[in-house]
PDB file of N, CA and C in Angstrom:
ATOM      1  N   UNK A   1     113.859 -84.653 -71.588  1.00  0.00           N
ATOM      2  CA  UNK A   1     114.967 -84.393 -70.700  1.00  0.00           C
ATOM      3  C   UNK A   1     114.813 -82.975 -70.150  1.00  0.00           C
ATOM      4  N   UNK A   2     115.090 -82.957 -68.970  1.00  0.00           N
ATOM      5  CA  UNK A   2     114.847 -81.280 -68.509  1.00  0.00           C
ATOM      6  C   UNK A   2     116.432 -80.573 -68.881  1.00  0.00           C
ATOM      7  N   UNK A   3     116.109 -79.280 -68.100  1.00  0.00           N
ATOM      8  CA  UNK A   3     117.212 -78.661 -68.462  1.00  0.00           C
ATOM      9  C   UNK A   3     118.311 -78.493 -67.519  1.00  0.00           C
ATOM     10  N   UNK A   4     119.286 -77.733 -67.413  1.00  0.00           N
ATOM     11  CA  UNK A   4     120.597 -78.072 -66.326  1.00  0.00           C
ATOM     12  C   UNK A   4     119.540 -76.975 -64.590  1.00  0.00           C
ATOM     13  N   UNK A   5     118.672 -76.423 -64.914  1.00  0.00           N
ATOM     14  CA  UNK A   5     118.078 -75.788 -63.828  1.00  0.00           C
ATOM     15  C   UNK A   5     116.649 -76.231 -63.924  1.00  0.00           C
ATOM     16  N   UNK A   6     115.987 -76.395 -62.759  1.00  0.00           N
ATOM     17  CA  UNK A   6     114.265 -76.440 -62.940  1.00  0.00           C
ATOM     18  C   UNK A   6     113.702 -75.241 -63.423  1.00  0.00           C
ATOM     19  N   UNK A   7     114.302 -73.687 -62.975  1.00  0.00           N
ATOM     20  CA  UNK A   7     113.370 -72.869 -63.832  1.00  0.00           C
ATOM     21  C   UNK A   7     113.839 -72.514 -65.693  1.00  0.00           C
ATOM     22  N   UNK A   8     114.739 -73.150 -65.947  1.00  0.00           N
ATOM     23  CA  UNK A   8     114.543 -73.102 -67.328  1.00  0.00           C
ATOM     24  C   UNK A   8     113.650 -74.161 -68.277  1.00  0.00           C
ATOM     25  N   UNK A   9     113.066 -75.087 -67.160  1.00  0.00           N
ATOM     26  CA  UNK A   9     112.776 -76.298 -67.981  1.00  0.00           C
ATOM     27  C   UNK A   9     111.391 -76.055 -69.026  1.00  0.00           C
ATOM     28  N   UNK A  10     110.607 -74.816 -68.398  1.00  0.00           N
ATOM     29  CA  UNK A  10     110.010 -74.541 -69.168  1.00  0.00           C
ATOM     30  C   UNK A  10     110.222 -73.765 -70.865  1.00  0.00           C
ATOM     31  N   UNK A  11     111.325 -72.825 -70.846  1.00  0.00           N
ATOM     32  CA  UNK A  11     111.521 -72.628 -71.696  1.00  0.00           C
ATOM     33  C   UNK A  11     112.238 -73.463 -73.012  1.00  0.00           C
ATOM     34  N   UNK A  12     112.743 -74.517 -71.892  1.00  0.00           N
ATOM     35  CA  UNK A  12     113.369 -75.554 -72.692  1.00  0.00           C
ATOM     36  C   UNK A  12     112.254 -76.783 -73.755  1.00  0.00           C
ATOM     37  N   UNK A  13     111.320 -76.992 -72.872  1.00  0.00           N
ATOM     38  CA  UNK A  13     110.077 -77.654 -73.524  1.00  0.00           C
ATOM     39  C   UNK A  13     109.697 -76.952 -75.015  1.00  0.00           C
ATOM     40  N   UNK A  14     109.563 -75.502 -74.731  1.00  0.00           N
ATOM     41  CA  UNK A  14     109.221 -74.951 -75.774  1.00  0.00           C
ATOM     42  C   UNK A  14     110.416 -74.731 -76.466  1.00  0.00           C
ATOM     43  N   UNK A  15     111.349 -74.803 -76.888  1.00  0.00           N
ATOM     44  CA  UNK A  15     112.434 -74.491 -77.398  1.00  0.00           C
ATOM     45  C   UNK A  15     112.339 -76.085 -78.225  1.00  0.00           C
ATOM     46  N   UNK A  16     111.888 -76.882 -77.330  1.00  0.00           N
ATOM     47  CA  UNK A  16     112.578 -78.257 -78.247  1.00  0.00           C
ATOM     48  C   UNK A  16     110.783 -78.529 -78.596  1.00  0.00           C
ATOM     49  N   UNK A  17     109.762 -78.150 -78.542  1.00  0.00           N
ATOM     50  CA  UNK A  17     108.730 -78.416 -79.303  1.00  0.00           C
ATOM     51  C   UNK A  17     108.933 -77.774 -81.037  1.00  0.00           C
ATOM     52  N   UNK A  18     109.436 -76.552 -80.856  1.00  0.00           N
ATOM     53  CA  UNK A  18     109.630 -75.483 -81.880  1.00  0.00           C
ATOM     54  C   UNK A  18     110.562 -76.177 -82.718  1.00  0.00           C
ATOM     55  N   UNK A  19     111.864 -76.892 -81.961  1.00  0.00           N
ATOM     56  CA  UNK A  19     112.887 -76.949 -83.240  1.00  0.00           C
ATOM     57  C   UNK A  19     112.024 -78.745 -83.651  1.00  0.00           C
ATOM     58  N   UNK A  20     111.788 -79.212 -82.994  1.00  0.00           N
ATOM     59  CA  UNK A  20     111.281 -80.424 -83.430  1.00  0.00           C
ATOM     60  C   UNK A  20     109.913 -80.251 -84.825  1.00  0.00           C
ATOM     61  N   UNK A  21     109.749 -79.170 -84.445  1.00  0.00           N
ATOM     62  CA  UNK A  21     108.483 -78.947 -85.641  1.00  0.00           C
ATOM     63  C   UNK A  21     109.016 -78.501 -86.739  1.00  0.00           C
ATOM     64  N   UNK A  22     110.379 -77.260 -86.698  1.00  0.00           N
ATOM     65  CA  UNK A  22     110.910 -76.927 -87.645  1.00  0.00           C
ATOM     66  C   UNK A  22     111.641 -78.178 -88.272  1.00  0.00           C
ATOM     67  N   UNK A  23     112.209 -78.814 -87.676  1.00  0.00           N
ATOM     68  CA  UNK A  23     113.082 -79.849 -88.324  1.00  0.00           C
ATOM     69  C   UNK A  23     112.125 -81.080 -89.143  1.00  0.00           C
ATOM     70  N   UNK A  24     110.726 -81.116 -88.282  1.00  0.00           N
ATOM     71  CA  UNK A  24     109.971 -82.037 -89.861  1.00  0.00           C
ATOM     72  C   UNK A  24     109.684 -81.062 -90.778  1.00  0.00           C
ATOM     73  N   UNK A  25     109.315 -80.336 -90.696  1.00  0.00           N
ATOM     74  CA  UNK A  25     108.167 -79.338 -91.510  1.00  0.00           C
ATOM     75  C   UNK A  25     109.093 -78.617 -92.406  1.00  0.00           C
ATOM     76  N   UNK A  26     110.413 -78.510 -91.503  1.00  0.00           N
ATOM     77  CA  UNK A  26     110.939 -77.194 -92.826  1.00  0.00           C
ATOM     78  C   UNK A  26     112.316 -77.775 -93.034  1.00  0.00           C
ATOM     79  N   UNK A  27     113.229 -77.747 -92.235  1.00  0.00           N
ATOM     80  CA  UNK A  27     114.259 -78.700 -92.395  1.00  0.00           C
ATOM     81  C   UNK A  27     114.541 -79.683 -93.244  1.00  0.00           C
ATOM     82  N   UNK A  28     113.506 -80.973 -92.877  1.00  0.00           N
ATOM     83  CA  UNK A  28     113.593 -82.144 -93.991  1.00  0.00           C
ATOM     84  C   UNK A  28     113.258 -81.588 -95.521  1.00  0.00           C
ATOM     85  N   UNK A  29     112.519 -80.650 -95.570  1.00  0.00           N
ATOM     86  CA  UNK A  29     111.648 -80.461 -96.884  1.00  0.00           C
ATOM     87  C   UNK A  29     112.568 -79.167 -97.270  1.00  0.00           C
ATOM     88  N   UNK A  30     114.000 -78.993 -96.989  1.00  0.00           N
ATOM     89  CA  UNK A  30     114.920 -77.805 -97.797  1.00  0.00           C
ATOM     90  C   UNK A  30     115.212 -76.815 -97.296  1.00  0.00           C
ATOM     91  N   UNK A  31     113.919 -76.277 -96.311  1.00  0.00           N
ATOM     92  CA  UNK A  31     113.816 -74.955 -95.998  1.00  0.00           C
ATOM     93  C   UNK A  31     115.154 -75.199 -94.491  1.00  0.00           C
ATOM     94  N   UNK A  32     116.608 -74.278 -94.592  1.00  0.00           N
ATOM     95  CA  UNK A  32     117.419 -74.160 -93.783  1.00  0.00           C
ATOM     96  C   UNK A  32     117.458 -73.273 -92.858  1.00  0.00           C
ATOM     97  N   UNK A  33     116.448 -72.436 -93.197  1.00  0.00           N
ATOM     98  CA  UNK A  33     116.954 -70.799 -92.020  1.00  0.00           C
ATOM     99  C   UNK A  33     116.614 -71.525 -90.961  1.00  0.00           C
ATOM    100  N   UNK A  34     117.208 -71.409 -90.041  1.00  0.00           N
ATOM    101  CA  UNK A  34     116.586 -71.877 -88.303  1.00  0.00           C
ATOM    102  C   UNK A  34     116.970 -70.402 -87.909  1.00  0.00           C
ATOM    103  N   UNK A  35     115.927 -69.743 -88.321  1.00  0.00           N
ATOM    104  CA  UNK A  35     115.083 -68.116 -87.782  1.00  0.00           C
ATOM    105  C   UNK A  35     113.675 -68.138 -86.561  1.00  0.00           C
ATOM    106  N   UNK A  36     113.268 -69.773 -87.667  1.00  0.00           N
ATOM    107  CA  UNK A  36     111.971 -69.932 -86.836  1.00  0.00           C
ATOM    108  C   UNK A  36     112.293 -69.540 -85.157  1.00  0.00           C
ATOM    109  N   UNK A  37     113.082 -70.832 -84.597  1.00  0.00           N
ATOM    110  CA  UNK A  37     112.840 -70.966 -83.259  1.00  0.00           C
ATOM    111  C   UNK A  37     114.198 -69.839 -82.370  1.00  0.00           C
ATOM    112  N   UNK A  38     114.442 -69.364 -83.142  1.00  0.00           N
ATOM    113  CA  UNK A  38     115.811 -68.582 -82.595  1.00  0.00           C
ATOM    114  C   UNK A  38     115.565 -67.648 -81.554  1.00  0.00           C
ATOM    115  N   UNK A  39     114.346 -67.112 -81.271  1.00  0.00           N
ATOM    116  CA  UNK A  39     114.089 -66.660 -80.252  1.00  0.00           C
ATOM    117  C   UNK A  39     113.501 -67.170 -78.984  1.00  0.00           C
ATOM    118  N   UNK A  40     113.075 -68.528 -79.402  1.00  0.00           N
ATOM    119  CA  UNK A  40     113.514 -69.045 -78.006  1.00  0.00           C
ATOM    120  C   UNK A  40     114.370 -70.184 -77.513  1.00  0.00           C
ATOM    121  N   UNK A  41     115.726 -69.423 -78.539  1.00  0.00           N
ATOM    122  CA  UNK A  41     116.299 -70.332 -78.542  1.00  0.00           C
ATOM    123  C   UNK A  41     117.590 -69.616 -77.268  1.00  0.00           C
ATOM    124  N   UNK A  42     117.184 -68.045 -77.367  1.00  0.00           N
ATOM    125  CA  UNK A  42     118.242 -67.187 -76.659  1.00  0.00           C
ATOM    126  C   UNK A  42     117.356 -67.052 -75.408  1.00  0.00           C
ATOM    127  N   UNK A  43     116.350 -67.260 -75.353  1.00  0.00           N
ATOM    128  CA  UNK A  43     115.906 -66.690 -73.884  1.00  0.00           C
ATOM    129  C   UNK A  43     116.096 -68.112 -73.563  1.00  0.00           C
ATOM    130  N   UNK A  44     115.795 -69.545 -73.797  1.00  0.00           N
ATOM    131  CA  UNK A  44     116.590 -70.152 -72.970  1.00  0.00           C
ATOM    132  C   UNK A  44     118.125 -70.645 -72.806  1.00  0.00           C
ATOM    133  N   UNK A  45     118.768 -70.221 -73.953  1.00  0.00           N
ATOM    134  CA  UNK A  45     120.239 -69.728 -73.812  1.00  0.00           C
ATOM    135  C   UNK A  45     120.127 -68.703 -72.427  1.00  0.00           C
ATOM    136  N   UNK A  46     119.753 -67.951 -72.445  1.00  0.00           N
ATOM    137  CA  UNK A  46     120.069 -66.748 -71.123  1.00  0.00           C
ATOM    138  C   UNK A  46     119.608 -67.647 -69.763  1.00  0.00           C
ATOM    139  N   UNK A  47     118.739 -68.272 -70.241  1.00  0.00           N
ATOM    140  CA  UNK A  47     117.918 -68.637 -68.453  1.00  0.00           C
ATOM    141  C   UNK A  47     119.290 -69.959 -68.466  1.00  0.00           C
ATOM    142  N   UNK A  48     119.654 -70.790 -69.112  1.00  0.00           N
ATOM    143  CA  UNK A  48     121.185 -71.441 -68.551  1.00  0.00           C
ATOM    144  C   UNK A  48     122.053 -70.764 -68.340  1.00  0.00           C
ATOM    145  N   UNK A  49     122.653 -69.498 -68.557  1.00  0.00           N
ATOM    146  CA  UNK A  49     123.489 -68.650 -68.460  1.00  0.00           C
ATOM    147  C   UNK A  49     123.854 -68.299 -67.246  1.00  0.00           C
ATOM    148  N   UNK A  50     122.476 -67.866 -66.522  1.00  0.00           N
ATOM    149  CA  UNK A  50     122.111 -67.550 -65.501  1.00  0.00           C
ATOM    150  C   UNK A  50     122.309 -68.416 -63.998  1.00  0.00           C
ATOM    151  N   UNK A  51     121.699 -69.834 -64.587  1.00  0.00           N
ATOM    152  CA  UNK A  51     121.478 -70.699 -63.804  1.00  0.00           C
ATOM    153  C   UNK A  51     123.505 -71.252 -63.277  1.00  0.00           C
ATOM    154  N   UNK A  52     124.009 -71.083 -64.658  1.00  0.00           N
ATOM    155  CA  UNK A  52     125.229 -71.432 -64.789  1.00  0.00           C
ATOM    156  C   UNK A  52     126.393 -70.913 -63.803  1.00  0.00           C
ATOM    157  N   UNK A  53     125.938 -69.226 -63.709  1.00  0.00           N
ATOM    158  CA  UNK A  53     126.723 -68.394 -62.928  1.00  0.00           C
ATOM    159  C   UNK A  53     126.342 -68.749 -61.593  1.00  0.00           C
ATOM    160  N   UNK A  54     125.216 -68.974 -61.259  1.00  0.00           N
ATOM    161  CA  UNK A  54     125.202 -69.333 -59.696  1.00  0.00           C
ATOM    162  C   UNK A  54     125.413 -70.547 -59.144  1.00  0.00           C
ATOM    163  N   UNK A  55     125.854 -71.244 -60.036  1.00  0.00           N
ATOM    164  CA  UNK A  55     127.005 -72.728 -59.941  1.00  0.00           C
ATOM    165  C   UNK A  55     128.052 -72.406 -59.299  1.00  0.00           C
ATOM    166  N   UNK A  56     128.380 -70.986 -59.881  1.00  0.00           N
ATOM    167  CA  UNK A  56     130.479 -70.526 -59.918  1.00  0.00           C
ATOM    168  C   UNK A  56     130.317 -69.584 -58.785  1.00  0.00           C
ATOM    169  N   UNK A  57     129.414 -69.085 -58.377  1.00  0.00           N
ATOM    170  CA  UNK A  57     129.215 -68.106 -57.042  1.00  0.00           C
ATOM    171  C   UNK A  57     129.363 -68.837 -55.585  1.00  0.00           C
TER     172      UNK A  57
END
């Protein structure tokens, strides 16, 4: 699924490759911190943010 803008869709790919890996690999098997993907979890938090405000403009 892409994201609510075309230029976030890239960061979004990687955002959901990352948590999809954390969630077999570390998730299922105990490990809870979701530290792993948290950083790109805010830069594409920001790039919707962005995209969001020039909806309301």
């Amino acid at each position: 699924m892409n994201s609510i803008g075309e230029a976030c869709n890239d960061l979004k790919r990687q955002y959901d490759i990352c948590f999809h890996t954390w969630f077999s690999e570390k998730f299922l098997k105990g490990d809870t911190s979701d530290s792993t993907c948290s950083h790109l979890f805010k830069m594409y938090q920001q790039c919707v943010k962005v995209i969001k405000a020039g909806f309301y403009l």
